[in-house]
PDB file of N, CA and C in Angstrom:
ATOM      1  N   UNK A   1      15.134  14.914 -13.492  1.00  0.00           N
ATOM      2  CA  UNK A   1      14.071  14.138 -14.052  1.00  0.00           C
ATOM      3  C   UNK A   1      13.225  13.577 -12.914  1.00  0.00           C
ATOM      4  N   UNK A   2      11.756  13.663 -12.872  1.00  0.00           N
ATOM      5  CA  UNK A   2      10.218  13.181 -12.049  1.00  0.00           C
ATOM      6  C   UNK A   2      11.261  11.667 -11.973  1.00  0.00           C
ATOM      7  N   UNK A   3      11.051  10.857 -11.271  1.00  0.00           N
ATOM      8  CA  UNK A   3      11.048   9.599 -11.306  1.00  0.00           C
ATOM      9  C   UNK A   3      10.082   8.840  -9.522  1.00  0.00           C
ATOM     10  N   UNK A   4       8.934   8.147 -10.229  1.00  0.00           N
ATOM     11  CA  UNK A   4       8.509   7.514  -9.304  1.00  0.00           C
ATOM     12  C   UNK A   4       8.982   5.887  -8.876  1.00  0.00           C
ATOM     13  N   UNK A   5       8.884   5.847  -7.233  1.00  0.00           N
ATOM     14  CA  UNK A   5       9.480   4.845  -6.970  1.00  0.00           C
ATOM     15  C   UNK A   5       8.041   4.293  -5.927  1.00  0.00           C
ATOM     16  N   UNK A   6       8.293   2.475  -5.823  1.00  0.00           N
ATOM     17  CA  UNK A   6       7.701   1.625  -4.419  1.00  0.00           C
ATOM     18  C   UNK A   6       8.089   1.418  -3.579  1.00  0.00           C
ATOM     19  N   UNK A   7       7.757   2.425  -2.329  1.00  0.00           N
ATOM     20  CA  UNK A   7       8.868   2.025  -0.991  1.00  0.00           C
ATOM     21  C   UNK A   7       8.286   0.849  -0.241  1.00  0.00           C
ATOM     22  N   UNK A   8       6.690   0.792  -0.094  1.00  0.00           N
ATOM     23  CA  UNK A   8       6.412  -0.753   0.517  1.00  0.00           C
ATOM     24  C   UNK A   8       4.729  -0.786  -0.906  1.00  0.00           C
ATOM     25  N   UNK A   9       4.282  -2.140  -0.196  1.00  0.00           N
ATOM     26  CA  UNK A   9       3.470  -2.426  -1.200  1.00  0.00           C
ATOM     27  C   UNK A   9       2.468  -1.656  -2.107  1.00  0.00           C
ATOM     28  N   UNK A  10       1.943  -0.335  -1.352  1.00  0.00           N
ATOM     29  CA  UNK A  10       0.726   0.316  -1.381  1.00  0.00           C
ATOM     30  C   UNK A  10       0.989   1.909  -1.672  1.00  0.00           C
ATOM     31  N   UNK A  11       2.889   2.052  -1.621  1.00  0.00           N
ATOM     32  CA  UNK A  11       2.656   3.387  -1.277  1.00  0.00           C
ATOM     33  C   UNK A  11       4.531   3.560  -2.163  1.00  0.00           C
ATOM     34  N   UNK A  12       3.629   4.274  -2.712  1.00  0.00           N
ATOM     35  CA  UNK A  12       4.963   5.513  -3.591  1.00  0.00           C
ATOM     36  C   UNK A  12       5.000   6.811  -3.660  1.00  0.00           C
ATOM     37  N   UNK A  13       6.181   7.572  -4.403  1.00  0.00           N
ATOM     38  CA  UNK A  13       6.833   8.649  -4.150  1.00  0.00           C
ATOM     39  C   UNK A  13       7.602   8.770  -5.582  1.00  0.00           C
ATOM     40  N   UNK A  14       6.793  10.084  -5.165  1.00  0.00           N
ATOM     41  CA  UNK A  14       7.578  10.876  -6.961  1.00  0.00           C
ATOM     42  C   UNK A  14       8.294  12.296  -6.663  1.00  0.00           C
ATOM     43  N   UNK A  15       9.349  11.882  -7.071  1.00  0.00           N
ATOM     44  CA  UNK A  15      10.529  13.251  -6.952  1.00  0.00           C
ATOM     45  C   UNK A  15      11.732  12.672  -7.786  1.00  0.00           C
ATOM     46  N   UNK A  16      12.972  14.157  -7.450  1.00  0.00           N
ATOM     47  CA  UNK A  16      13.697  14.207  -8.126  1.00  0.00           C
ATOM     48  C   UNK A  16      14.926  13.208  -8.312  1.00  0.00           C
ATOM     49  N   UNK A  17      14.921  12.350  -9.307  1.00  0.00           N
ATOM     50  CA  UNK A  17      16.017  11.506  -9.399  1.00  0.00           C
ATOM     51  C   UNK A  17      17.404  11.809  -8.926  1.00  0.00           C
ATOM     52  N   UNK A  18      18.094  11.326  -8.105  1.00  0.00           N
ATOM     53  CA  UNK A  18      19.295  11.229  -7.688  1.00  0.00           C
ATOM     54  C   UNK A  18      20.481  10.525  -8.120  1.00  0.00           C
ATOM     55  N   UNK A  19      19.933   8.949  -7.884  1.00  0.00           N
ATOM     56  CA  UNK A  19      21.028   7.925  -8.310  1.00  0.00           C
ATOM     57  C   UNK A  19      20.790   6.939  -8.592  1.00  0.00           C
ATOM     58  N   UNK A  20      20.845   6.022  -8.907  1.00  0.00           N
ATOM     59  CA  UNK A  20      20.261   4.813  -9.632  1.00  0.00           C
ATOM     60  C   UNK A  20      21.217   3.981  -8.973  1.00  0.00           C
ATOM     61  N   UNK A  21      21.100   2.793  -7.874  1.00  0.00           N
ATOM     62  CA  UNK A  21      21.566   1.922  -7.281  1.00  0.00           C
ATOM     63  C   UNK A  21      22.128   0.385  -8.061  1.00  0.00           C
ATOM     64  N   UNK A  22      23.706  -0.073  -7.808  1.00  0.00           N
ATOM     65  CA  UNK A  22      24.210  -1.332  -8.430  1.00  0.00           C
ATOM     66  C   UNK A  22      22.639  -2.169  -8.523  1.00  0.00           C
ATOM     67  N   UNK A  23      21.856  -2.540  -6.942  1.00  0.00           N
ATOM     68  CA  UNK A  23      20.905  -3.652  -7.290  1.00  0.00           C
ATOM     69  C   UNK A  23      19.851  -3.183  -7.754  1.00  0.00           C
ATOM     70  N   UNK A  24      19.470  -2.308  -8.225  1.00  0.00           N
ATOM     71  CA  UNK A  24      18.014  -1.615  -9.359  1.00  0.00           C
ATOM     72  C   UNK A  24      17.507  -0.957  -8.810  1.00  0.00           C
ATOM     73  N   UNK A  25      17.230  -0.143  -7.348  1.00  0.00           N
ATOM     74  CA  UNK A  25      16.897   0.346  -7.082  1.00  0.00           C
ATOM     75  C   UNK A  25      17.096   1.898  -7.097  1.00  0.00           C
ATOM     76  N   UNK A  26      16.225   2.897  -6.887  1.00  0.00           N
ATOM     77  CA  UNK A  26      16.607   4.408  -7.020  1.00  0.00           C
ATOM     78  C   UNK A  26      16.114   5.119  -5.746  1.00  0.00           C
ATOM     79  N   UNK A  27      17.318   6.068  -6.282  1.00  0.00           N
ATOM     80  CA  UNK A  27      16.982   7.119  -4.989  1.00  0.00           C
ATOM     81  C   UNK A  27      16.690   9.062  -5.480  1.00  0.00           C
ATOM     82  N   UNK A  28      15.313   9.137  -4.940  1.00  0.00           N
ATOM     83  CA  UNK A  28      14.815  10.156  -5.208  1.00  0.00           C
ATOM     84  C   UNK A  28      14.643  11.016  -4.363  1.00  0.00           C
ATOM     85  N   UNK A  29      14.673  12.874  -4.639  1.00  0.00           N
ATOM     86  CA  UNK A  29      14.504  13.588  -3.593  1.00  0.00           C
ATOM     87  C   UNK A  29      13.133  14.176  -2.969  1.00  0.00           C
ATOM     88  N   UNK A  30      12.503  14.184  -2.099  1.00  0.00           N
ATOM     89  CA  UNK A  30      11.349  15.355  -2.307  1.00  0.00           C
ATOM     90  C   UNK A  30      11.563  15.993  -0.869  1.00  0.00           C
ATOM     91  N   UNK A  31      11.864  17.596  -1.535  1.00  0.00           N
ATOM     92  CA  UNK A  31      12.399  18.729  -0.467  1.00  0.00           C
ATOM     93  C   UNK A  31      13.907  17.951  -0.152  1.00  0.00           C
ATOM     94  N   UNK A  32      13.897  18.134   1.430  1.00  0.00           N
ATOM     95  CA  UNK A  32      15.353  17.829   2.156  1.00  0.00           C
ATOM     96  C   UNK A  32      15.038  16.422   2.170  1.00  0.00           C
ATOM     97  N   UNK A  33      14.094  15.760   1.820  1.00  0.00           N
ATOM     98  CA  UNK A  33      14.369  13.770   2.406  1.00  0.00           C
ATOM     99  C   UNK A  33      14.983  13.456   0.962  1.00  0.00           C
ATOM    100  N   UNK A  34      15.353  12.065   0.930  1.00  0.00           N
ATOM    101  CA  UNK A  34      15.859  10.765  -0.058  1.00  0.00           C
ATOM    102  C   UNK A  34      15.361   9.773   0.871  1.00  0.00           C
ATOM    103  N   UNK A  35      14.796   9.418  -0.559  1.00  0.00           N
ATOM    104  CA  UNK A  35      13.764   7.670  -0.224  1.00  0.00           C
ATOM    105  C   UNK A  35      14.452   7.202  -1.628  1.00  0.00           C
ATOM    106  N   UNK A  36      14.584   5.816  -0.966  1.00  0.00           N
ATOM    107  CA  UNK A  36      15.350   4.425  -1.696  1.00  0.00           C
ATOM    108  C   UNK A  36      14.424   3.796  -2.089  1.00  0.00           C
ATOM    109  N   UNK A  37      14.094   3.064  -3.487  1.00  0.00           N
ATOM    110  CA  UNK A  37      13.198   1.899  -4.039  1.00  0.00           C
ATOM    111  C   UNK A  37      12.796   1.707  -4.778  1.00  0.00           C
ATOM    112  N   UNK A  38      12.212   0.855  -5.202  1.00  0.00           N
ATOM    113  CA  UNK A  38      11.637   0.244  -6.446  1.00  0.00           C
ATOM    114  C   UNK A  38      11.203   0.816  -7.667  1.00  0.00           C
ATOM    115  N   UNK A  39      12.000   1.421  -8.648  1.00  0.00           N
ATOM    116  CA  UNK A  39      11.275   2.502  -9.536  1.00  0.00           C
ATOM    117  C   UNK A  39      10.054   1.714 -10.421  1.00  0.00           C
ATOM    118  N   UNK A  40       9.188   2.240 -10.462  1.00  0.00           N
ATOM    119  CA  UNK A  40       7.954   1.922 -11.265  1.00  0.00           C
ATOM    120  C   UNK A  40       8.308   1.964 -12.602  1.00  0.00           C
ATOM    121  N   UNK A  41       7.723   1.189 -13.137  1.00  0.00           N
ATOM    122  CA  UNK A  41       7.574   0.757 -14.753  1.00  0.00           C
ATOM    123  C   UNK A  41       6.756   2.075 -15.663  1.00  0.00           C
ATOM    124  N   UNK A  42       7.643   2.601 -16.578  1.00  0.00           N
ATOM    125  CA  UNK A  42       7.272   3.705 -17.203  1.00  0.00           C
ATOM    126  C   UNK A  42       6.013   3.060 -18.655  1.00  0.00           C
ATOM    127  N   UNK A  43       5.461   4.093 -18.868  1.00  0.00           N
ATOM    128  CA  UNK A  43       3.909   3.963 -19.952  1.00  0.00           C
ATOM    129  C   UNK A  43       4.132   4.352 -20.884  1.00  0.00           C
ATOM    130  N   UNK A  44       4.331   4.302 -22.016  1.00  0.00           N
ATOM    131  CA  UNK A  44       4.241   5.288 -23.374  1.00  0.00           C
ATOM    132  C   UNK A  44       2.872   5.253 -23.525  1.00  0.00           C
TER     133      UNK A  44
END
């Protein structure tokens, strides 16, 4: 599953969900990296 995340104030990253962290945070893939953070608030 797409899941976008906030790594600092201005700047996010959308890739493949990994793991969903004890303190709320997620970790997503794009290619060979994983970036940790803030998942964004989803829209219907």
């Amino acid at each position: 599953m797409l899941r976008t995340i906030t790594i600092e104030n201005h700047v996010q990253i959308q890739g493949l969900l990994v793991r969903t962290l004890d303190n709320g945070k997620v970790v997503v893939s794009v290619g060979d990296r994983e970036f940790e953070g803030k998942p964004v608030a989803r829209h219907n």
